[in-house]
Protein backbone atom coordinates (compact mmCIF):
# COMPACT_ATOMS: atom_id res chain seq x y z
CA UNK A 1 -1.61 20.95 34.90
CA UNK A 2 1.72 20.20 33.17
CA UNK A 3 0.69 16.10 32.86
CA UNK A 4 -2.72 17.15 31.10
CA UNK A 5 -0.46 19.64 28.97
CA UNK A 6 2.37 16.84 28.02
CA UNK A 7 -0.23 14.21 27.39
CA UNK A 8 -3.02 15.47 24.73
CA UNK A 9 -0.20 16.32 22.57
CA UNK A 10 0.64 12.26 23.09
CA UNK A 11 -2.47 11.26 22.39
CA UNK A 12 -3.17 13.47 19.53
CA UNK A 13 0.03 11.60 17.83
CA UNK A 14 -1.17 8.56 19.03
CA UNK A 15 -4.60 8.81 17.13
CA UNK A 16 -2.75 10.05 14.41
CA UNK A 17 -0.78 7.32 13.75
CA UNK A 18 -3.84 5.09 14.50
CA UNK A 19 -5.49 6.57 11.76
CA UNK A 20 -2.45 6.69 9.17
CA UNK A 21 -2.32 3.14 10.16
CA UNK A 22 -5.88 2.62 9.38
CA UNK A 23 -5.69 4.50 6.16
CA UNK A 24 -2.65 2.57 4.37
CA UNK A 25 -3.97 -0.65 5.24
CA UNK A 26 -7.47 -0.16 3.77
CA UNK A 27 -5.91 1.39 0.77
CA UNK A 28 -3.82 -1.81 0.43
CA UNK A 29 -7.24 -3.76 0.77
CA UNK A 30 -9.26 -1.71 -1.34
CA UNK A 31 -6.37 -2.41 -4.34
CA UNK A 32 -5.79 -5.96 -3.61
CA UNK A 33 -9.62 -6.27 -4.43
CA UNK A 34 -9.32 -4.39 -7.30
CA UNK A 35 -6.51 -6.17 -8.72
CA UNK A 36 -8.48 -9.83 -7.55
CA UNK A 37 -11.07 -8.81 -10.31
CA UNK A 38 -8.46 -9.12 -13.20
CA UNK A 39 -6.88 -12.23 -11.51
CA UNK A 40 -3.78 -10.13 -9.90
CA UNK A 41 -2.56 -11.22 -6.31
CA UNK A 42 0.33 -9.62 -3.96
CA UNK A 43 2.74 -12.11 -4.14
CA UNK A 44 2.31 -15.25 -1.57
CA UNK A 45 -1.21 -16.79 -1.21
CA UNK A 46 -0.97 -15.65 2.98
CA UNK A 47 -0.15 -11.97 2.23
CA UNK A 48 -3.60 -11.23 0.64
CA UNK A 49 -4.90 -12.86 4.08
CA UNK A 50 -2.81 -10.91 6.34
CA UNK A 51 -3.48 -7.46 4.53
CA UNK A 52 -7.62 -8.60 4.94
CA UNK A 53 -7.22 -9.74 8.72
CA UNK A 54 -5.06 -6.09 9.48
CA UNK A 55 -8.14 -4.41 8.37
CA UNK A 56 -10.44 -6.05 10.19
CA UNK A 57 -8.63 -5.82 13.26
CA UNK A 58 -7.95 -2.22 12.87
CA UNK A 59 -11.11 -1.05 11.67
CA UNK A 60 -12.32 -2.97 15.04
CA UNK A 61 -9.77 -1.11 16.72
CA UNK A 62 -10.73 2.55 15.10
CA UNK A 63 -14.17 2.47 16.12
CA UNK A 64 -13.52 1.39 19.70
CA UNK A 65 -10.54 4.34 19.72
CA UNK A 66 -13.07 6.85 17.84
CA UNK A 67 -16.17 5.53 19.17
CA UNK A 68 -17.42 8.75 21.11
CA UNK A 69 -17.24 10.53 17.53
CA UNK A 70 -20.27 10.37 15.21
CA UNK A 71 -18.49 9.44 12.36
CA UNK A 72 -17.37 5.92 13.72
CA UNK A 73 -20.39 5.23 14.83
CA UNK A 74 -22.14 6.31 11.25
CA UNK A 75 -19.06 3.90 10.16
CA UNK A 76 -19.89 1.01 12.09
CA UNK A 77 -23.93 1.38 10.53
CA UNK A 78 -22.18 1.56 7.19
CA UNK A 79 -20.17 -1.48 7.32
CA UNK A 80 -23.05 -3.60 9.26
CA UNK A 81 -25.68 -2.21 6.26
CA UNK A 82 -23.20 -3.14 3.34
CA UNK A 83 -22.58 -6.56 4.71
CA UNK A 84 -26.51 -6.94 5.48
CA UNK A 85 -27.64 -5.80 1.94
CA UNK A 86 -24.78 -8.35 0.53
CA UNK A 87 -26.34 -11.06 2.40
CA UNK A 88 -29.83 -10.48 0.54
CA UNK A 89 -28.69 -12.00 -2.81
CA UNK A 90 -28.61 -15.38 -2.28
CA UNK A 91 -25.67 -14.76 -0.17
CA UNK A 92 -23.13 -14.71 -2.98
CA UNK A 93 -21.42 -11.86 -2.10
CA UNK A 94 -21.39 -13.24 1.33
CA UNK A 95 -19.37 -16.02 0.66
CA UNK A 96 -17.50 -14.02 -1.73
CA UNK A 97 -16.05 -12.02 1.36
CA UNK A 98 -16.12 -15.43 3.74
CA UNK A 99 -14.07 -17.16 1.33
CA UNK A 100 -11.72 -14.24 0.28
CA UNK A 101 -10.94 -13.64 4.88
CA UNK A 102 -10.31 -17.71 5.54
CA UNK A 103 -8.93 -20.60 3.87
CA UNK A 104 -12.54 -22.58 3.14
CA UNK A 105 -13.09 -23.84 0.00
CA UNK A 106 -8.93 -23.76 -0.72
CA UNK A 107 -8.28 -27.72 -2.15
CA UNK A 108 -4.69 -26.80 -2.57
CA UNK A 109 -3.48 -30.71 -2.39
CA UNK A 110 -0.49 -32.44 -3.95
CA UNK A 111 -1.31 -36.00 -4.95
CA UNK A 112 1.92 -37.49 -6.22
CA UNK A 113 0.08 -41.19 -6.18
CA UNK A 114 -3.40 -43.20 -5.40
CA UNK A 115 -1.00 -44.33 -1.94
CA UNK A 116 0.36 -40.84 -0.62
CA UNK A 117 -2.81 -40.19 0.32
């Protein structure tokens, strides 16, 4: 009785942080987007890449945690339908996202001379 008593309390806090966690990040995500559209970036090319990556691996995380609650699984249908519908139109919005997560389509080269390279 007194291990079930010490440990929802644990778990509760656990969760709670989780989901504090979950919430700062995707506010950070949701206003690095916003500031993309008037040509704003976080300072450092990799921190707009880490912040994207952190949500993605704890949204993943947040619906495994929360998964026996309806509203991670009415999450999960959310995110798959938004990415699905963005697909539609000529998959701009597709790459959009593709190319904002990874590093393709970055030509970031120095060419000093026609020999350094």
């Amino acid at each position: 009785m007194c291990v079930i008593e010490w440990t929802k309390p644990k778990k509760r806090m656990k969760n709670k942080i989780i989901i504090n966690s979950y919430i700062t990040i995707s506010i950070l995500f949701i206003f690095n987007i916003i500031i993309g559209f008037y040509d704003y970036s976080f300072y450092g090319y990799w921190t707009d890449k880490v912040i994207g990556w952190l949500w993605i691996v704890l949204t993943i995380l947040v619906i495994i945690i929360f998964w026996k609650k309806r509203i991670a699984k009415i999450y999960l249908i959310t995110l798959c339908l938004i990415i699905f519908l963005s697909i539609i139109p000529m998959l701009i919005p597709f790459f959009g996202i593709l190319y904002f997560f990874t590093t393709m389509g970055d030509y970031e080269r120095i060419e000093l001379n026609k020999e350094s390279l």
